[in-house]
PDB file of N, CA and C in Angstrom:
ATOM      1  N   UNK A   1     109.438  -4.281 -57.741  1.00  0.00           N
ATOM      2  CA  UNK A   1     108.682  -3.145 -58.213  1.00  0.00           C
ATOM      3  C   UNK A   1     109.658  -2.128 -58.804  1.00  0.00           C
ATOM      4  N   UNK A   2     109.248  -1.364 -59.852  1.00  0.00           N
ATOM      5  CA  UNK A   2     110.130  -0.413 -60.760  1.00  0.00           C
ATOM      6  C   UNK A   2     110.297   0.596 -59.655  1.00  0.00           C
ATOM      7  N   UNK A   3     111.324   1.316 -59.893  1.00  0.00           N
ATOM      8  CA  UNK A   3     111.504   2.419 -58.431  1.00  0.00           C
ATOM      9  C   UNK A   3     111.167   3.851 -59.877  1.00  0.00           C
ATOM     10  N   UNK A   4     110.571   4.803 -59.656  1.00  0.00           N
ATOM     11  CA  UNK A   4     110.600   6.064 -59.970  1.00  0.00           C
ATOM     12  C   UNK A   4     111.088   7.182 -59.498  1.00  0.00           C
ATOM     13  N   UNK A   5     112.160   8.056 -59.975  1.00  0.00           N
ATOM     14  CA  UNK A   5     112.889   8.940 -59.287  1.00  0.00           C
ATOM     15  C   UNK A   5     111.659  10.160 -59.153  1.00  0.00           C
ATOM     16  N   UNK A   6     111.586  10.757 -58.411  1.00  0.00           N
ATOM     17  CA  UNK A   6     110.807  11.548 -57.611  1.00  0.00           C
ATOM     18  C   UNK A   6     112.026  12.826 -56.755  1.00  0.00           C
ATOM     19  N   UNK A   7     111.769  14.160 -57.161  1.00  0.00           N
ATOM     20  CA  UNK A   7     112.321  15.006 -56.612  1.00  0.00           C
ATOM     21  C   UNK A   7     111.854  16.111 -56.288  1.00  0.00           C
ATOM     22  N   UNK A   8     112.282  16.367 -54.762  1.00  0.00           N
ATOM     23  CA  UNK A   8     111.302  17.312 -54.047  1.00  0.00           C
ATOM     24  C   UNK A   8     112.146  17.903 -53.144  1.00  0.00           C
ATOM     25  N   UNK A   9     111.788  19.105 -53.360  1.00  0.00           N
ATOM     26  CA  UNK A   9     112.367  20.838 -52.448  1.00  0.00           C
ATOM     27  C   UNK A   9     111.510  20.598 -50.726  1.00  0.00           C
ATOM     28  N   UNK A  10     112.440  20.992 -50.002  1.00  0.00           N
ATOM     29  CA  UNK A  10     111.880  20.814 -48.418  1.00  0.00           C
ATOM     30  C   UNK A  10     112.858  21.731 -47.907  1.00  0.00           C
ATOM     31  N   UNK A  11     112.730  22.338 -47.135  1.00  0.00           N
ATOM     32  CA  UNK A  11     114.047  23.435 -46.118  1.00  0.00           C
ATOM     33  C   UNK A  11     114.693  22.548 -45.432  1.00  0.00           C
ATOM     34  N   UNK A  12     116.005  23.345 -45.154  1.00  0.00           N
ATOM     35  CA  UNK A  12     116.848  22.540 -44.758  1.00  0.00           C
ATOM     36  C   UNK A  12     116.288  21.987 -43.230  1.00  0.00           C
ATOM     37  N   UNK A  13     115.735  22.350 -42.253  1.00  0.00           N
ATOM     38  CA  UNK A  13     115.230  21.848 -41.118  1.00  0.00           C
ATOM     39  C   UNK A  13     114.888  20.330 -41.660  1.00  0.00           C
ATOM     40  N   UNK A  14     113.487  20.220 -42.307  1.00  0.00           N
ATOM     41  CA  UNK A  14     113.266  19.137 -42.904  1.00  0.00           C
ATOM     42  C   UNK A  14     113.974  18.295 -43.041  1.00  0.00           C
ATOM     43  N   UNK A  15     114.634  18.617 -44.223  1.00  0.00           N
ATOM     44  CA  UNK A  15     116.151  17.532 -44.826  1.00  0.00           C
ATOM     45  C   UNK A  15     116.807  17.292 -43.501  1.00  0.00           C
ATOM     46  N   UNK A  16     117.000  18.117 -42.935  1.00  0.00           N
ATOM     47  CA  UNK A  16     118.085  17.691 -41.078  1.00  0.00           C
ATOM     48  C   UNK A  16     117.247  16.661 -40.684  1.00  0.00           C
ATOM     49  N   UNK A  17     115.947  16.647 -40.152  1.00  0.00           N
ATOM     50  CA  UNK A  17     115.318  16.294 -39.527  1.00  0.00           C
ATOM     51  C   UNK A  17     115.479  14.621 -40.291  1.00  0.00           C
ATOM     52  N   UNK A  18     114.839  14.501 -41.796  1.00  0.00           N
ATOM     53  CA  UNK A  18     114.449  13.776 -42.648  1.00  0.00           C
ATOM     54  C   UNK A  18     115.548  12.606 -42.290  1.00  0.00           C
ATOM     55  N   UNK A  19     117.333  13.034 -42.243  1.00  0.00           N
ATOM     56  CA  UNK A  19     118.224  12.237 -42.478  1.00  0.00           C
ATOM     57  C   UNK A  19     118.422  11.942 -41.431  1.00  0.00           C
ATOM     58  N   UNK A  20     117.957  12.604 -39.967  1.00  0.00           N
ATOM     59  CA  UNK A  20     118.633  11.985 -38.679  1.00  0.00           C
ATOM     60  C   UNK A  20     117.849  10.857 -38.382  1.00  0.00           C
ATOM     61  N   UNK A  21     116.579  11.488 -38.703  1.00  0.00           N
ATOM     62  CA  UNK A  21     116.089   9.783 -38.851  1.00  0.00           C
ATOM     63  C   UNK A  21     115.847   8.755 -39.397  1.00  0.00           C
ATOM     64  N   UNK A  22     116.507   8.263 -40.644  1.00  0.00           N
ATOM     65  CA  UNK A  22     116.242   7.566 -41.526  1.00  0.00           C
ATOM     66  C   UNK A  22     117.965   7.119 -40.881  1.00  0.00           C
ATOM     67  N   UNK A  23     118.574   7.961 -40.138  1.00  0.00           N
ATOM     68  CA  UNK A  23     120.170   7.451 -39.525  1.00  0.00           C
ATOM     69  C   UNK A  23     119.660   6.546 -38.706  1.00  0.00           C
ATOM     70  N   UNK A  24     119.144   7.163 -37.475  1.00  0.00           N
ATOM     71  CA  UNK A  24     118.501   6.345 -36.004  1.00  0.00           C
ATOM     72  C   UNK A  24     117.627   5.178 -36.521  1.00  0.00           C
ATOM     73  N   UNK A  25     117.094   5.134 -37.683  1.00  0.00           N
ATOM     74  CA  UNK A  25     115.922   3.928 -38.158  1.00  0.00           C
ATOM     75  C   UNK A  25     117.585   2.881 -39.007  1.00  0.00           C
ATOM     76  N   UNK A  26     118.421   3.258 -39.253  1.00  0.00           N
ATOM     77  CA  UNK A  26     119.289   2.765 -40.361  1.00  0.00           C
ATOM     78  C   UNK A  26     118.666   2.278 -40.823  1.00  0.00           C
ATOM     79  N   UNK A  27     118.251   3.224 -42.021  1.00  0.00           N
ATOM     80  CA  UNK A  27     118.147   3.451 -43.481  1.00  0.00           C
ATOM     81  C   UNK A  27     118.466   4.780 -44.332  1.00  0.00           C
ATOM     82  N   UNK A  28     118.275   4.356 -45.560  1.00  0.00           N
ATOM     83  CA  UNK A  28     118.442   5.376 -46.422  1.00  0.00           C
ATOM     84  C   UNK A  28     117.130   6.695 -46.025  1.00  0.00           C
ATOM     85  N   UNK A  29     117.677   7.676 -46.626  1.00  0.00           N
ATOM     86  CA  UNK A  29     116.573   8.868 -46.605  1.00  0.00           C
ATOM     87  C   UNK A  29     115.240   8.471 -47.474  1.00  0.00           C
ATOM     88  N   UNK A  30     115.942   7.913 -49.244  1.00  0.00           N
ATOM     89  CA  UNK A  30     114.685   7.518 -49.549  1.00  0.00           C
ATOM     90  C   UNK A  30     113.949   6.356 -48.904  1.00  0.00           C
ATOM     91  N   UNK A  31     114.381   5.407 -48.116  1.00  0.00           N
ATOM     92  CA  UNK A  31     113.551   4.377 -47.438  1.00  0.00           C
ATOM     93  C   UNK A  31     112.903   4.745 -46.625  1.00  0.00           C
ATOM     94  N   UNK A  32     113.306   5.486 -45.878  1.00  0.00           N
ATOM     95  CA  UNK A  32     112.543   6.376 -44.846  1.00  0.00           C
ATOM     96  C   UNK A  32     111.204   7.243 -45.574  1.00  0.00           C
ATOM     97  N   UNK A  33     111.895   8.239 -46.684  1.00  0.00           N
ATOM     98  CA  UNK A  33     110.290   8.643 -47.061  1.00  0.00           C
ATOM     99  C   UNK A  33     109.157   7.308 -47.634  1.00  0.00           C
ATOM    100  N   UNK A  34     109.551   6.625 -48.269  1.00  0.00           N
ATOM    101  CA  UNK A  34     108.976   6.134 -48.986  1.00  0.00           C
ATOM    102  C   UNK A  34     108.230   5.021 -47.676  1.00  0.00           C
ATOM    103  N   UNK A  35     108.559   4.885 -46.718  1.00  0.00           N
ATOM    104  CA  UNK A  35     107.636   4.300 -45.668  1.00  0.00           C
ATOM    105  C   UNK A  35     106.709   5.295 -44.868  1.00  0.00           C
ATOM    106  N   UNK A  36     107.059   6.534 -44.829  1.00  0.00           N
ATOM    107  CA  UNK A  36     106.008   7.652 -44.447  1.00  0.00           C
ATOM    108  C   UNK A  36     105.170   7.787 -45.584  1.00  0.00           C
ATOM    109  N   UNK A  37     105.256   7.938 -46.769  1.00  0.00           N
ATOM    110  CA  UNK A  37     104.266   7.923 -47.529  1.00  0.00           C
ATOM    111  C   UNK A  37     103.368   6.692 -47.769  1.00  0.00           C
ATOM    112  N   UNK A  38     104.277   5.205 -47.259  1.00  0.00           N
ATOM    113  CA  UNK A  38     102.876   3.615 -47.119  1.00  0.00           C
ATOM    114  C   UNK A  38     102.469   4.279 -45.969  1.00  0.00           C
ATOM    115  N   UNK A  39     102.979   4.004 -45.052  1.00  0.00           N
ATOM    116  CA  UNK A  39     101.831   4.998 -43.627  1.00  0.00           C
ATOM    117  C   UNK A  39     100.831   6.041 -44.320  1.00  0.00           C
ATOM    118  N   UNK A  40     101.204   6.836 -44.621  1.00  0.00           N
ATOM    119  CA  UNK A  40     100.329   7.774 -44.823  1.00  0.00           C
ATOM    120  C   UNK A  40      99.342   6.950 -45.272  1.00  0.00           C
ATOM    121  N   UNK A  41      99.205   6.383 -46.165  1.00  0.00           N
ATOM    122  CA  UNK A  41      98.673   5.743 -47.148  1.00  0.00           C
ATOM    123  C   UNK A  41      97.331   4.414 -47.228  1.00  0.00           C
ATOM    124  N   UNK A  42      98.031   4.343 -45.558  1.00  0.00           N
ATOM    125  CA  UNK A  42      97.484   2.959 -45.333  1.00  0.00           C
ATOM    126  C   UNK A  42      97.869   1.732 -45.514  1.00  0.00           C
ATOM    127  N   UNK A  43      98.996   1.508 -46.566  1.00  0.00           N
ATOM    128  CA  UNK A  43      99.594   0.137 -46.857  1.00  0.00           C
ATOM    129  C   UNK A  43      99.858  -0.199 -45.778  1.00  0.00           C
ATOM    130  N   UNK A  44     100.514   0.231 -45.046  1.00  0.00           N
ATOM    131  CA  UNK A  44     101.599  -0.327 -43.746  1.00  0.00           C
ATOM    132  C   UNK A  44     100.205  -0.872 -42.946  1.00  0.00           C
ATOM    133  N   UNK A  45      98.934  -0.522 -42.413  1.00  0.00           N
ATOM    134  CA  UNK A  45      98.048  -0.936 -41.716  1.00  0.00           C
ATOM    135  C   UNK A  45      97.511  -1.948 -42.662  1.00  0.00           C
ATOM    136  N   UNK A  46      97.278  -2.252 -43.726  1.00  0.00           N
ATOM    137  CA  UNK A  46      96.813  -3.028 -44.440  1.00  0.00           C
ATOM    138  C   UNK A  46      97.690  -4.484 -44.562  1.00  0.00           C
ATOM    139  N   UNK A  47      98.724  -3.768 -44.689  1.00  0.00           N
ATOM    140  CA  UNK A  47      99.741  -4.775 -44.453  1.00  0.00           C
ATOM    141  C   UNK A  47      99.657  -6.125 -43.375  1.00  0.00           C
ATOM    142  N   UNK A  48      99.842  -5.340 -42.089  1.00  0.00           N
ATOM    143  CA  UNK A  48      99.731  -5.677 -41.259  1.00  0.00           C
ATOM    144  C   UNK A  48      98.332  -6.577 -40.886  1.00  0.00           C
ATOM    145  N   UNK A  49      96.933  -6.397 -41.422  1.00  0.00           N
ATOM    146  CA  UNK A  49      96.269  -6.684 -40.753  1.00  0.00           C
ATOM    147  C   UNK A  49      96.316  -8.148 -41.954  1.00  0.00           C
ATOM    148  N   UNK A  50      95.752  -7.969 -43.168  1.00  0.00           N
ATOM    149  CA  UNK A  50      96.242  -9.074 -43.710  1.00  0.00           C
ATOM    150  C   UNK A  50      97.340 -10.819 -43.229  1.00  0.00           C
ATOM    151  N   UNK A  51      98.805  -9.534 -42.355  1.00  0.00           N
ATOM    152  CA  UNK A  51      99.231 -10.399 -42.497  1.00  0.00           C
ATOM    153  C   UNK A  51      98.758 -11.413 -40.852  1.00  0.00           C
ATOM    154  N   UNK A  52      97.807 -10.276 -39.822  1.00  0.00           N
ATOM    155  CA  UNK A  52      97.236 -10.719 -39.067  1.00  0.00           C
ATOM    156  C   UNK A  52      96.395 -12.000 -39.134  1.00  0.00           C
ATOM    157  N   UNK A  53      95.740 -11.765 -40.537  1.00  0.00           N
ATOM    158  CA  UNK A  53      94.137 -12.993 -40.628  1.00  0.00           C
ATOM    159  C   UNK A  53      94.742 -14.115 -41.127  1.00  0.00           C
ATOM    160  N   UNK A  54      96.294 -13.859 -41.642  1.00  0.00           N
ATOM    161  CA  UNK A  54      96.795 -14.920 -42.369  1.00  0.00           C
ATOM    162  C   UNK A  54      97.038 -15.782 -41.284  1.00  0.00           C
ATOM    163  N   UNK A  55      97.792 -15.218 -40.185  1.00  0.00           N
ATOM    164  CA  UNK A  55      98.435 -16.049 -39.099  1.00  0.00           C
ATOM    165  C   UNK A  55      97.179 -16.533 -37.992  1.00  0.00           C
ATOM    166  N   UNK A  56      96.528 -15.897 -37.554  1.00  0.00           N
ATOM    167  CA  UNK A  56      94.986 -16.577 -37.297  1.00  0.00           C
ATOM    168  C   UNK A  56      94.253 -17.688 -38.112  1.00  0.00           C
ATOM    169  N   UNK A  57      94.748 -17.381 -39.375  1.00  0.00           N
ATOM    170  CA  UNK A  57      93.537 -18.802 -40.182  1.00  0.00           C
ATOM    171  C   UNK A  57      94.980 -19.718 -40.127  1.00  0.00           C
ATOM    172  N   UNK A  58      96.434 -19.587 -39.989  1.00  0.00           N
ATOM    173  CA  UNK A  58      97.317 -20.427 -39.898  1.00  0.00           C
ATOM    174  C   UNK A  58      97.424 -21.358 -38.425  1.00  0.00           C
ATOM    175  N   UNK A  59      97.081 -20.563 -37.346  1.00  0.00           N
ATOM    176  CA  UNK A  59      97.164 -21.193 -36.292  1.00  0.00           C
ATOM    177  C   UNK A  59      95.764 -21.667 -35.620  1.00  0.00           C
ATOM    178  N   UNK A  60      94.436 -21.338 -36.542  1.00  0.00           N
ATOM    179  CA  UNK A  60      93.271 -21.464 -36.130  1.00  0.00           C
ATOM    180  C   UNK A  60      92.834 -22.551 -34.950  1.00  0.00           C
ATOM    181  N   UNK A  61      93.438 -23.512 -35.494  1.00  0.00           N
ATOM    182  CA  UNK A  61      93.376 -25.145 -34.594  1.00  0.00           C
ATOM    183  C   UNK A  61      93.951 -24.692 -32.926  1.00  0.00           C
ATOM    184  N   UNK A  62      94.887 -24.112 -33.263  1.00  0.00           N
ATOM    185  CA  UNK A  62      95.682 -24.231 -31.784  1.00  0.00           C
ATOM    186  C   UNK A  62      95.039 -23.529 -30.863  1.00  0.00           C
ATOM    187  N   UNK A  63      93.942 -21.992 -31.907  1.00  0.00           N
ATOM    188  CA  UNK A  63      93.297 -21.148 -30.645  1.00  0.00           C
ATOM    189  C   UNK A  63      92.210 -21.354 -30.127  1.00  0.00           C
ATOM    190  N   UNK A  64      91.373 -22.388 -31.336  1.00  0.00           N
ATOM    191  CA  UNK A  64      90.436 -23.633 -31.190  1.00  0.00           C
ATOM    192  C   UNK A  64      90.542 -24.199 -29.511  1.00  0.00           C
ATOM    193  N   UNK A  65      91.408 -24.914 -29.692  1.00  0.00           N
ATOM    194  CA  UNK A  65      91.787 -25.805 -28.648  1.00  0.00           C
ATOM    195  C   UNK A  65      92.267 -24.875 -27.432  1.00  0.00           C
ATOM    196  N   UNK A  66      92.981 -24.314 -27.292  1.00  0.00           N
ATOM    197  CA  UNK A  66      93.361 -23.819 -26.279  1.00  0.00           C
ATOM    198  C   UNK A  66      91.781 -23.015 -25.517  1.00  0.00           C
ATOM    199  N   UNK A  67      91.689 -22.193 -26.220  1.00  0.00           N
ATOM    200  CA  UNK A  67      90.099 -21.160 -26.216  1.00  0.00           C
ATOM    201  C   UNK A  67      88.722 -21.901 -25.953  1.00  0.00           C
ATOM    202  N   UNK A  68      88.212 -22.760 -26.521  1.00  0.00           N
ATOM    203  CA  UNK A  68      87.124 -23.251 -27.127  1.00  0.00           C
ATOM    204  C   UNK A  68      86.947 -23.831 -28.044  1.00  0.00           C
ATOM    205  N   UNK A  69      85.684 -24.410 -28.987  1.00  0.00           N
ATOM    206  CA  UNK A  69      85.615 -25.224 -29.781  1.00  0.00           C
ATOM    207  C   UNK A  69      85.769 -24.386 -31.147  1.00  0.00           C
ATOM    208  N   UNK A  70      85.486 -24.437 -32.208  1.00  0.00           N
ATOM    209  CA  UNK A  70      85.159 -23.930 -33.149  1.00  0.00           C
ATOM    210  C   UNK A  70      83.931 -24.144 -33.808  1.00  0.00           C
ATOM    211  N   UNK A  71      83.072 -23.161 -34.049  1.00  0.00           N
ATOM    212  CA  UNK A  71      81.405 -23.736 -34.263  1.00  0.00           C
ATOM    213  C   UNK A  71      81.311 -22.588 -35.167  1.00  0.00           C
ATOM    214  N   UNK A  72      81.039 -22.966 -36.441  1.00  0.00           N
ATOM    215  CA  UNK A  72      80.185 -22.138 -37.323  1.00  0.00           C
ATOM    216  C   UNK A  72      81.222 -20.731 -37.862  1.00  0.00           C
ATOM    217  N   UNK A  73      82.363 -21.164 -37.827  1.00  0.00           N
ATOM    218  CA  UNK A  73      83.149 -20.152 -38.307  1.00  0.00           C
ATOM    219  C   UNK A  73      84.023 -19.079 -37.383  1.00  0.00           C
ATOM    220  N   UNK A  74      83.297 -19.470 -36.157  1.00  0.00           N
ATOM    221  CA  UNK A  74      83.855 -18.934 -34.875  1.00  0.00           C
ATOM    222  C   UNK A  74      84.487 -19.621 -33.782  1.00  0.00           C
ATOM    223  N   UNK A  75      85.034 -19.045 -33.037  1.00  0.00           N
ATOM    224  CA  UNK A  75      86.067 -19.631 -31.730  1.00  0.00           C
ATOM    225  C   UNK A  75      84.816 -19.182 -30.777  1.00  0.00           C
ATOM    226  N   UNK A  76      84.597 -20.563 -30.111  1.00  0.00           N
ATOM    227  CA  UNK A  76      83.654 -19.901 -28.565  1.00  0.00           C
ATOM    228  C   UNK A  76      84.528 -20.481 -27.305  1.00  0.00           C
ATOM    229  N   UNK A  77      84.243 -19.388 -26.645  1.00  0.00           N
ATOM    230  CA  UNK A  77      85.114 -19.535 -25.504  1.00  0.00           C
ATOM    231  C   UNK A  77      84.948 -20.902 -24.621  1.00  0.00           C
ATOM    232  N   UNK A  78      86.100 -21.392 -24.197  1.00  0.00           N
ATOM    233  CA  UNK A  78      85.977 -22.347 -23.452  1.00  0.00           C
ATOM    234  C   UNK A  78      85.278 -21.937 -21.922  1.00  0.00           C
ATOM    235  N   UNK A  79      84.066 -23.365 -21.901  1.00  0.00           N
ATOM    236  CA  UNK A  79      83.258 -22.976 -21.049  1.00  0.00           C
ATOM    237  C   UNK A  79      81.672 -22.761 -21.739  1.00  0.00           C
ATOM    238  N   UNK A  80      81.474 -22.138 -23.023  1.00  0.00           N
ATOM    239  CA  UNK A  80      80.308 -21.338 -23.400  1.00  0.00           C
ATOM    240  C   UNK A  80      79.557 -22.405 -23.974  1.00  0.00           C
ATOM    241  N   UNK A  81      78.562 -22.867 -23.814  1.00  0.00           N
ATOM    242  CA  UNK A  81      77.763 -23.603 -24.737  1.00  0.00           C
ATOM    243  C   UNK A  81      78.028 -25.014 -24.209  1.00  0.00           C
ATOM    244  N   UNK A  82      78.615 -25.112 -22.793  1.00  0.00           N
ATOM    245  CA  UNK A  82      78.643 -26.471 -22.110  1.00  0.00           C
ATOM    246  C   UNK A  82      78.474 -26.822 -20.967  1.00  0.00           C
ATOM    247  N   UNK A  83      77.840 -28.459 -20.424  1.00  0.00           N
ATOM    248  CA  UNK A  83      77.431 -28.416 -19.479  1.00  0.00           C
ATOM    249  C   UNK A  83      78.316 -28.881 -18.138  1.00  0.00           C
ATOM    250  N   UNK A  84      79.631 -27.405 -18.349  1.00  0.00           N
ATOM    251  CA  UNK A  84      81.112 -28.051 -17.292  1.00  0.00           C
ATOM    252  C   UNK A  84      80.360 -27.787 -16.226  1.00  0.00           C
ATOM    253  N   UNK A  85      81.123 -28.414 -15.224  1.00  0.00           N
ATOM    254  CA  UNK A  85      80.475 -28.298 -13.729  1.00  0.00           C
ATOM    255  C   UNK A  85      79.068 -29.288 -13.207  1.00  0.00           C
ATOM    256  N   UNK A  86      78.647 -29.419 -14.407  1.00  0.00           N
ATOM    257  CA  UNK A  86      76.930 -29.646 -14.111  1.00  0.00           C
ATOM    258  C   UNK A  86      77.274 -31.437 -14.022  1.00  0.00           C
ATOM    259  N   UNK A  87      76.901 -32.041 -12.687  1.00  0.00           N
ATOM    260  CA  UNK A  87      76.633 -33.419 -12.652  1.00  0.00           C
ATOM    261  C   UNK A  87      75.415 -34.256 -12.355  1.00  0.00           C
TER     262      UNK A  87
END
């Protein structure tokens, strides 16, 4: 992605604040803003959940099996919809 220079006035508290933690995170200051502004933003949760459904439809089989069957697009719990126990 093209980077755009972007420049912005903040008091020095800020800027203190801004660089000690982008130190303690090791990174740059701009990496640091520029991930408070995806947070802000929502990317970072979007991110994440995406990369959630990816790894669920990747391991689907295994939670299948471990969990329950898979019926109709869903995981049902092992146990639900059977006649265990019953002789």
């Amino acid at each position: 992605m093209a980077k755009t220079q972007l420049n912005v006035r903040v008091d020095e508290n800020t800027a203190r604040a801004a660089r000690e933690r982008a130190l303690e995170r090791g990174m740059s200051v701009n990496r640091y803003i520029e991930e408070l502004v995806r947070q802000d933003t929502g990317e970072a949760g979007h991110t994440f959940v995406e990369a959630a459904a990816d790894f669920m439809k990747q391991y689907e089989s295994v939670f299948a099996e471990e969990f329950g069957t898979a019926r109709e697009g869903r995981v049902e719990p092992a146990g639900e919809g059977r006649d265990e126990g019953r002789h």
